[in-house]
Structure formats: C-alpha cells, structure tokens
C-alpha atoms as a PDB file:
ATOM      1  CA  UNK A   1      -7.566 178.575 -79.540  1.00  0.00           C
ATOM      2  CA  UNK A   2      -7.149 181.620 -81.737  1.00  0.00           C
ATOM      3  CA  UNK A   3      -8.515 184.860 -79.987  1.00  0.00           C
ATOM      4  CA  UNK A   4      -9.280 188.007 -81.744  1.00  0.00           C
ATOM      5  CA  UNK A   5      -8.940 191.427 -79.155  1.00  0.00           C
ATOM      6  CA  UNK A   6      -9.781 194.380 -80.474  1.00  0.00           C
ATOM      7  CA  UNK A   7      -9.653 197.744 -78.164  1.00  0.00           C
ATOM      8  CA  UNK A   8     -11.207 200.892 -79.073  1.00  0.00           C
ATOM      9  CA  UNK A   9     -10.208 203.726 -76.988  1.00  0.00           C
ATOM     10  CA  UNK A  10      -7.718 206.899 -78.156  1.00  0.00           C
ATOM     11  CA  UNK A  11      -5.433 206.789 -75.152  1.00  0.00           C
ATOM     12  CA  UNK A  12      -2.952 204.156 -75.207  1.00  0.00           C
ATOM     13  CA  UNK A  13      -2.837 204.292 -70.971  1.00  0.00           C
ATOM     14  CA  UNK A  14      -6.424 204.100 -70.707  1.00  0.00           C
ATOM     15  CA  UNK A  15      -8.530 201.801 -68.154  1.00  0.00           C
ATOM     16  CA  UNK A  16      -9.829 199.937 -71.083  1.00  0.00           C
ATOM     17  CA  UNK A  17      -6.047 199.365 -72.397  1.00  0.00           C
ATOM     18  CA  UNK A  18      -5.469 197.849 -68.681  1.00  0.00           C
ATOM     19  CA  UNK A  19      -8.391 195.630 -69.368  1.00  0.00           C
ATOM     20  CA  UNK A  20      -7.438 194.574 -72.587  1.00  0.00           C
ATOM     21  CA  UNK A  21      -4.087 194.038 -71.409  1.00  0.00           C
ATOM     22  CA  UNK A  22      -5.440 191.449 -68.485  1.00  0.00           C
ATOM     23  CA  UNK A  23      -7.356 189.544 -70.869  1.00  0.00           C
ATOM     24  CA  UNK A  24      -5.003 189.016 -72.692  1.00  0.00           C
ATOM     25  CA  UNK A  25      -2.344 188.029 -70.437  1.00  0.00           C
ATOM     26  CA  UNK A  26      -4.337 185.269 -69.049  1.00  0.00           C
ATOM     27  CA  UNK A  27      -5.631 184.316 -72.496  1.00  0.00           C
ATOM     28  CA  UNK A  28      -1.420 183.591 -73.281  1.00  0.00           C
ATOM     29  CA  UNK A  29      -0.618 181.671 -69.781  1.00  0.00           C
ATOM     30  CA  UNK A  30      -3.570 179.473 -71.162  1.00  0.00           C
ATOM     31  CA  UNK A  31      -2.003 179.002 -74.003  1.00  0.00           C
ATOM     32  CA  UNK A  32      -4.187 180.748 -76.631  1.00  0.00           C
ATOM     33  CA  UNK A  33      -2.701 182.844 -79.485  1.00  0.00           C
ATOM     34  CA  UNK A  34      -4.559 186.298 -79.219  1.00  0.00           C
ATOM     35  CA  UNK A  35      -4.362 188.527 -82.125  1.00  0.00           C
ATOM     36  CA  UNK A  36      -4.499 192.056 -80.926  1.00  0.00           C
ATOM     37  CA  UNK A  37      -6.466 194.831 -83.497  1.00  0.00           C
ATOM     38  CA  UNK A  38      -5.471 197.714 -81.479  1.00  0.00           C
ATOM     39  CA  UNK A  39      -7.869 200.381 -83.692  1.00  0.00           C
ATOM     40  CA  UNK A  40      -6.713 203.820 -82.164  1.00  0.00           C
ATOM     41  CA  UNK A  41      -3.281 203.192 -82.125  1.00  0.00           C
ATOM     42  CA  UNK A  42      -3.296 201.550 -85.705  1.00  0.00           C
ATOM     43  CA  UNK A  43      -5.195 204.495 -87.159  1.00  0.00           C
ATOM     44  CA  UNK A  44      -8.088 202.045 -88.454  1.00  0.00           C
ATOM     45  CA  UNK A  45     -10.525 204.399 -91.154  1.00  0.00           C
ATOM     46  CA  UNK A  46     -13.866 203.916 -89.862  1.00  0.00           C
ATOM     47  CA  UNK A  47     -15.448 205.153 -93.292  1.00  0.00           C
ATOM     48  CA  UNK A  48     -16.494 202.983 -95.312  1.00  0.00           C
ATOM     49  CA  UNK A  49     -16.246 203.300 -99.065  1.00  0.00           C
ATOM     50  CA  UNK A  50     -18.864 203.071-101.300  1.00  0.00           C
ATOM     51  CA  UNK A  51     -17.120 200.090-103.283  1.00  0.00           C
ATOM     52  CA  UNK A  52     -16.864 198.020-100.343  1.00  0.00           C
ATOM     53  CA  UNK A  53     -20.321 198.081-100.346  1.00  0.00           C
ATOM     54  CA  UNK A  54     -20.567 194.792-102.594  1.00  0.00           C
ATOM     55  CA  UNK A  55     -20.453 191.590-101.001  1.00  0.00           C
ATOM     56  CA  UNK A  56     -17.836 190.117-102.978  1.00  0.00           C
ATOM     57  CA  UNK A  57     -15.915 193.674-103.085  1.00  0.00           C
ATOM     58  CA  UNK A  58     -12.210 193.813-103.569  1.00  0.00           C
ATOM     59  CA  UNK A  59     -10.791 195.056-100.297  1.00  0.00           C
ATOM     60  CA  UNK A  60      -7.811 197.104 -99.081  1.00  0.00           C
ATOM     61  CA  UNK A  61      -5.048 194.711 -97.369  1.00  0.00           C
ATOM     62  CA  UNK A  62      -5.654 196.102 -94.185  1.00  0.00           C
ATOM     63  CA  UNK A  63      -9.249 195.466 -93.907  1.00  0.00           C
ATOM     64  CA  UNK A  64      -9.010 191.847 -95.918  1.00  0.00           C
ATOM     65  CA  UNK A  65      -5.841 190.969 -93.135  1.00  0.00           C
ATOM     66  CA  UNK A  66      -8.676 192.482 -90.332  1.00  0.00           C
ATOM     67  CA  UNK A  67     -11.397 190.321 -92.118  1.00  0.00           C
ATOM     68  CA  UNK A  68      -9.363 186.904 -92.331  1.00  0.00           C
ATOM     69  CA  UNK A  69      -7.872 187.038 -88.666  1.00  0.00           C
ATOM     70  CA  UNK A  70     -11.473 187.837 -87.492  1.00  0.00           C
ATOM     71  CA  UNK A  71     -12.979 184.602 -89.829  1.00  0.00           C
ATOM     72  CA  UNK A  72      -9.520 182.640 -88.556  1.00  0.00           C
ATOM     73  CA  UNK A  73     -10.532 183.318 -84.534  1.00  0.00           C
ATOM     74  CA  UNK A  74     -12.384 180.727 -82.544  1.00  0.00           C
ATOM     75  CA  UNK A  75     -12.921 183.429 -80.027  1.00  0.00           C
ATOM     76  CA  UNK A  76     -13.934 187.539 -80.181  1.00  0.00           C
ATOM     77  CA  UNK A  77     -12.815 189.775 -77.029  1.00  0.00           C
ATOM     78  CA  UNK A  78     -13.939 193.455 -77.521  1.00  0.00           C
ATOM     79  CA  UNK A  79     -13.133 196.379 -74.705  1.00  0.00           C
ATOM     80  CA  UNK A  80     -14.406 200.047 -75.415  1.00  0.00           C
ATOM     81  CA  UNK A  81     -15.999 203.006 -73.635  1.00  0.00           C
ATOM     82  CA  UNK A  82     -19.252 203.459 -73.710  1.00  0.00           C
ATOM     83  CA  UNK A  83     -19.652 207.265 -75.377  1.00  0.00           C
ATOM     84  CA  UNK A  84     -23.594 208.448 -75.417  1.00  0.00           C
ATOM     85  CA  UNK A  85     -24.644 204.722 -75.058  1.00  0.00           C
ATOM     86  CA  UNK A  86     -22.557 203.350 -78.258  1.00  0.00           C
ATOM     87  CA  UNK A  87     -19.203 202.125 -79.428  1.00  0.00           C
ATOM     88  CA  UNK A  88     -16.511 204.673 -80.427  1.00  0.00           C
ATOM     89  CA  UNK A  89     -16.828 205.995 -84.091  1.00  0.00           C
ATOM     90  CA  UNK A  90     -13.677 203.773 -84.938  1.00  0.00           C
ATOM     91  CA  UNK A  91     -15.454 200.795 -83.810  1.00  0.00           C
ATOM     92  CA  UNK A  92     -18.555 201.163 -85.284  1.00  0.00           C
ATOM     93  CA  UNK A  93     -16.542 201.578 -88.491  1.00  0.00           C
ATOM     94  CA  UNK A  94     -14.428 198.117 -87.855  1.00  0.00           C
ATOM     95  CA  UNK A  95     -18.004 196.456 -87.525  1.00  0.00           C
ATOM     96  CA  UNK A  96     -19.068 198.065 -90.610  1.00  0.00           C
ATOM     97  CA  UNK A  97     -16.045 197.230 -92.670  1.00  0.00           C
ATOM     98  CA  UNK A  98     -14.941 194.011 -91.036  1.00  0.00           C
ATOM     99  CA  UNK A  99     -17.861 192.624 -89.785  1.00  0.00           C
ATOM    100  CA  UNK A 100     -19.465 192.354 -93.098  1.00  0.00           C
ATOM    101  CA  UNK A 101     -21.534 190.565 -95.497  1.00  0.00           C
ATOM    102  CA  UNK A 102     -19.407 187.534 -97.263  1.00  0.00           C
ATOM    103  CA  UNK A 103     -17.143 187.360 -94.383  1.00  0.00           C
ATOM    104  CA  UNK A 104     -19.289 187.276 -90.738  1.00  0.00           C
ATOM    105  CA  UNK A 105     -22.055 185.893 -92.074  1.00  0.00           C
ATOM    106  CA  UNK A 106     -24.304 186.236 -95.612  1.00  0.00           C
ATOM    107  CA  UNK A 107     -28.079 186.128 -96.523  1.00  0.00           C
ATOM    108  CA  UNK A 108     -29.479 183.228 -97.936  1.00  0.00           C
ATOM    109  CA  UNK A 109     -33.227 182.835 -98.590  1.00  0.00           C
ATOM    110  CA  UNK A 110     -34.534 179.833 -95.847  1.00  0.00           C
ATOM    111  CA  UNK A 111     -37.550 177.488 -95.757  1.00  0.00           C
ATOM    112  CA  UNK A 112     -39.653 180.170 -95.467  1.00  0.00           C
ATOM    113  CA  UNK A 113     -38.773 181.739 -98.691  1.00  0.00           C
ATOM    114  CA  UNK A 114     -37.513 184.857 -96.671  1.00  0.00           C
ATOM    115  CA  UNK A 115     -33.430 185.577 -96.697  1.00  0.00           C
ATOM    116  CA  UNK A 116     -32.054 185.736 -93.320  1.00  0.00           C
ATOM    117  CA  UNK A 117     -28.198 185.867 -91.863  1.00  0.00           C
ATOM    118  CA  UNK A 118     -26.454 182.593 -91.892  1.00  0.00           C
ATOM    119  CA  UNK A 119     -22.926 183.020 -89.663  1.00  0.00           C
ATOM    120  CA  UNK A 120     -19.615 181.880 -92.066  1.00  0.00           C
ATOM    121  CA  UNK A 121     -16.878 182.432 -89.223  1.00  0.00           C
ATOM    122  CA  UNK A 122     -15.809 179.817 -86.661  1.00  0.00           C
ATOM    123  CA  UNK A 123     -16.173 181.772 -83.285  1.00  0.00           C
ATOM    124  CA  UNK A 124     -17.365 180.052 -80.186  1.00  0.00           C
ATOM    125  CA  UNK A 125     -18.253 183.151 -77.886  1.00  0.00           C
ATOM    126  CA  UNK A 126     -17.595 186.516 -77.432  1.00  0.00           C
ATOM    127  CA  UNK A 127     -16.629 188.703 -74.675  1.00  0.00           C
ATOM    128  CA  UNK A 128     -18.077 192.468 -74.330  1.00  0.00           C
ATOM    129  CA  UNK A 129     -15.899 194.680 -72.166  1.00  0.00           C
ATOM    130  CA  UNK A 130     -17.036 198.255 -71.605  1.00  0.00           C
ATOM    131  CA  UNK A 131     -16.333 200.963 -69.427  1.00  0.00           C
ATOM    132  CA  UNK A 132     -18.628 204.033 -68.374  1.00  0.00           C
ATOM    133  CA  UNK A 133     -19.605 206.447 -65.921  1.00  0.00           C
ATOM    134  CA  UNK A 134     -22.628 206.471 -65.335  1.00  0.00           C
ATOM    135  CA  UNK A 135     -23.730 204.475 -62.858  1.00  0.00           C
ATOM    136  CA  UNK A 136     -25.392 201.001 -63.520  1.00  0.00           C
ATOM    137  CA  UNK A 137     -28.980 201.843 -61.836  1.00  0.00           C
ATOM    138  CA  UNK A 138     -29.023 204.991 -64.195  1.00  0.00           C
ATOM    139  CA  UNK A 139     -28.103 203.290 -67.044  1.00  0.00           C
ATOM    140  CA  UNK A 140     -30.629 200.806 -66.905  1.00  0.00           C
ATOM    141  CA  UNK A 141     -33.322 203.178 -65.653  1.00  0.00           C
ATOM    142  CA  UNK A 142     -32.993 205.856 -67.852  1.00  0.00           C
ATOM    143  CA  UNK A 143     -31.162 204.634 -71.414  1.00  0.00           C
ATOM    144  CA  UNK A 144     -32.195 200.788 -71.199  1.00  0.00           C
ATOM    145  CA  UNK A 145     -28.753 199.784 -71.686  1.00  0.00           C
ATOM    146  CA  UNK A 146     -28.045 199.965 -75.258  1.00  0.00           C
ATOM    147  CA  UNK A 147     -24.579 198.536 -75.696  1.00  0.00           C
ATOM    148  CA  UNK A 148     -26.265 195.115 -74.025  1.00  0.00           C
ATOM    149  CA  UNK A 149     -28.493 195.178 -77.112  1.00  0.00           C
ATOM    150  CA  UNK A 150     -26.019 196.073 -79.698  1.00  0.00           C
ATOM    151  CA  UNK A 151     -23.351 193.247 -78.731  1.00  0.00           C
ATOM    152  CA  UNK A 152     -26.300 190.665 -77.792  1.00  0.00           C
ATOM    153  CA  UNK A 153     -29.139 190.508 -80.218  1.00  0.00           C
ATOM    154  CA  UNK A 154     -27.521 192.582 -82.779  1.00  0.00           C
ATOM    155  CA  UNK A 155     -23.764 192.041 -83.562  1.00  0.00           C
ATOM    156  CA  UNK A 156     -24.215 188.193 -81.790  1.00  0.00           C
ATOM    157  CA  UNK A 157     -27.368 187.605 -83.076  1.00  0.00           C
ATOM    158  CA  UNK A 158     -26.570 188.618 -86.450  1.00  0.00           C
ATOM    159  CA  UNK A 159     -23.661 186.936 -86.833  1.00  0.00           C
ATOM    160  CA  UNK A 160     -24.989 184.038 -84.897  1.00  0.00           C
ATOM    161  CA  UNK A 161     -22.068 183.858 -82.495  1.00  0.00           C
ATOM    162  CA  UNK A 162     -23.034 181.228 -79.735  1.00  0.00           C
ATOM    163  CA  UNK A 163     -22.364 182.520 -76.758  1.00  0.00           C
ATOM    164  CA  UNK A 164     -21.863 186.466 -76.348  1.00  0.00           C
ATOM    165  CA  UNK A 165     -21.104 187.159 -72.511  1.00  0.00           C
ATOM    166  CA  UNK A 166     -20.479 191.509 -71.368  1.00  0.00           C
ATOM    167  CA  UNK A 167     -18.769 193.302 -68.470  1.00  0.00           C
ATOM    168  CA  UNK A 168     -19.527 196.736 -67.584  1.00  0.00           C
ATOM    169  CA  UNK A 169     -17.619 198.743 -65.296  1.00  0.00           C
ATOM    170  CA  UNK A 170     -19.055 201.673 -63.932  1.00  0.00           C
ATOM    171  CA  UNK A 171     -18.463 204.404 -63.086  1.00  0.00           C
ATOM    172  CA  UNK A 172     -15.190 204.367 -63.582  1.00  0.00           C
ATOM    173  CA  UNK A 173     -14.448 208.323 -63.531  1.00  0.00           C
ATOM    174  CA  UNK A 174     -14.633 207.789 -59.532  1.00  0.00           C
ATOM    175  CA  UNK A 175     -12.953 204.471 -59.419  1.00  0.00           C
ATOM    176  CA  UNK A 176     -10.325 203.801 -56.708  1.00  0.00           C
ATOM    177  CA  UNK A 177      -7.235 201.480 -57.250  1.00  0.00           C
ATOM    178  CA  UNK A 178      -8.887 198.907 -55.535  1.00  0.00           C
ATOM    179  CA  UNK A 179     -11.934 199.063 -57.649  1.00  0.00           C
ATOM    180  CA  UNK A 180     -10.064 198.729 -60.589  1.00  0.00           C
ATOM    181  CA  UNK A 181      -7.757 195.750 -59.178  1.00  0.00           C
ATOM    182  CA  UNK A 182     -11.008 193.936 -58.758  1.00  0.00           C
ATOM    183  CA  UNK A 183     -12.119 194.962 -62.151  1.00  0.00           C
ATOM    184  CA  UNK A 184      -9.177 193.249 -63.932  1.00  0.00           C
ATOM    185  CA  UNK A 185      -9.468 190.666 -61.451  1.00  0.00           C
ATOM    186  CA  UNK A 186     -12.862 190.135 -63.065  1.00  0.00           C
ATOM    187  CA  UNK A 187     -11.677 190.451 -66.622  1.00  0.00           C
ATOM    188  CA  UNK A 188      -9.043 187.687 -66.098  1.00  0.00           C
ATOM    189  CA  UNK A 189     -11.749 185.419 -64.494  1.00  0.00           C
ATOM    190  CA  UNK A 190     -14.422 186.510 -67.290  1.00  0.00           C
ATOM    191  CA  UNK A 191     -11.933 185.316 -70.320  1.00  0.00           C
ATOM    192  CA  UNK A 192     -10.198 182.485 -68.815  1.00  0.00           C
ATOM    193  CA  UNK A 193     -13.690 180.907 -68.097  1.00  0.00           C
ATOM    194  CA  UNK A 194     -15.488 181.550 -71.568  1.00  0.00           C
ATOM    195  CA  UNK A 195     -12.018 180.479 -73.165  1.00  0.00           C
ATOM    196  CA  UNK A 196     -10.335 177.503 -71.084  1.00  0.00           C
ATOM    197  CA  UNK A 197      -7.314 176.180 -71.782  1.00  0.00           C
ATOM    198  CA  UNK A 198      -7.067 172.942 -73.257  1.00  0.00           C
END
C-alpha cells in the first residue's frame, strides 16, 4: 500500500515527530511505501489564494504534487498537537488547499435533487494522531473533544474515507519516558493494524 503521513508540528524533535517517526517505521518493515508531507519543515503556505478557489483551478506544483500523492495513497496517517482544540494553522491550510473540491471529493446533485460530497480518492482508512495536555477527563468534560469531530464526521465524513480511527495522548507536558515508550508502542500497534501487510 501507498501511505500518505503528514506531521504538523514546528519543532523537528518534537513528541509528535517521534510518533510520526514510529508509524512510519513499522509502516516500511510491512512493506508499505509512505510518502512523508512534513508541513513545518517544508514551509507549506497555509493561505489559500483566491484563484484556487475554483474547482478546476490551475494549481502551484507544490500543492498539485501534495494533491496527487494524497489522491495516489490507499492510506492517510496525520500526527499534530492539539492547540485551543484544533489543528495547527499550517494544517488547517493543507486541508484547505489539498483537501479540496475536484481532488478529495466533489458535489454532485443525488436522488434527492440536493448536491452532496461524493469521495474521488482511493483511501481505505485514516489514522488521527494528536498530542495535548490537557488531560482526557477535561477534555471531554469541558471542550467535548473537538479534534474527534473534525477528523471523524467532518474531514472523514466529508471525504467519505471508510474507516477514520484517532489516538490522543495526553497530557504529554508531564509525560515520563516510559509513558511515551508506551505511546509509540501504541502508534506502531495502531498503524500496523489499520494497514497490514500483505
């Protein structure tokens, strides 16, 4: 299979690189290509132009090359922190530029006579992987857990992606080694099992 990362965070020696990293790694030693869209470290432009904003738009290379691996994948892995209950700016921007109309999926007008998305990529399932700190109980108590909702219904739903599966580790400002050992001990297991080897 043909896996699409894409990691979100500034710092190149980050938790979430680690993650990334370990999904990866066992992704390979299954034998899987995996196409890494490192965003940060690329210096990915979030903003989107207003003559992208056509479906059938002419695009910069860069953002056609991000569009065909992503329509090329069979499989989506995405690892980011989660800052005030969302994606990273630069991440929101790849969805809004890559993720788009004409490439993820398009409207066409069903049965019903009312348009609705119809998915044009090939991916099987998706894998969520954020990082936070505030603790689980809190986030669900208090904020409702808004990335879960985002990658789920919205971005999965949306796009009509089969199978969209998350981890969230948190909190990982008080973290010890061990925690994070079993962490990417968890990542490994997480990708290996939504993408198997042949």
């Amino acid at each position: 299979m043909k896996i699409l990362l894409v990691v979100a965070h500034p710092n190149p020696a980050s938790f979430n690189h680690a993650l990334a990293a370990a999904a990866a790694e066992s992704l390979r030693t299954l034998g899987h290509e995996v196409i890494v869209q490192d965003l940060c470290a690329e210096n990915f432009d979030p903003v989107t132009p207003a003559a992208e904003f056509p479906k059938n738009a002419p695009l910069p290379p860069d953002i056609a090359r991000r569009c065909a691996e992503l329509t090329a994948a069979d499989g989506l892995i995405v690892v980011h922190p989660n800052w005030w209950g969302q994606p990273p700016a630069i991440l929101k921007g790849w969805l809004d530029r890559v993720v788009r109309n004409g490439v993820a999926y398009e409207f066409r007008v069903g049965p019903n006579g009312k348009p609705g998305p119809v998915p044009l990529h090939k991916l099987r399932a998706a894998l969520v992987i954020n990082t936070g700190n505030t603790p689980l109980e809190a986030e669900l108590a208090l904020y409702g857990d808004p990335l879960d909702n985002l990658w789920k219904r919205c971005v999965g739903g949306m796009c009509g992606i089969p199978r969209t599966e998350r981890l969230y580790f948190t909190p990982v400002i008080v973290s010890t080694p061990e925690q994070r050992a079993a962490w990417l001990a968890e990542t490994r297991t997480a990708a290996t099992a939504l993408f198997p080897g042949a």
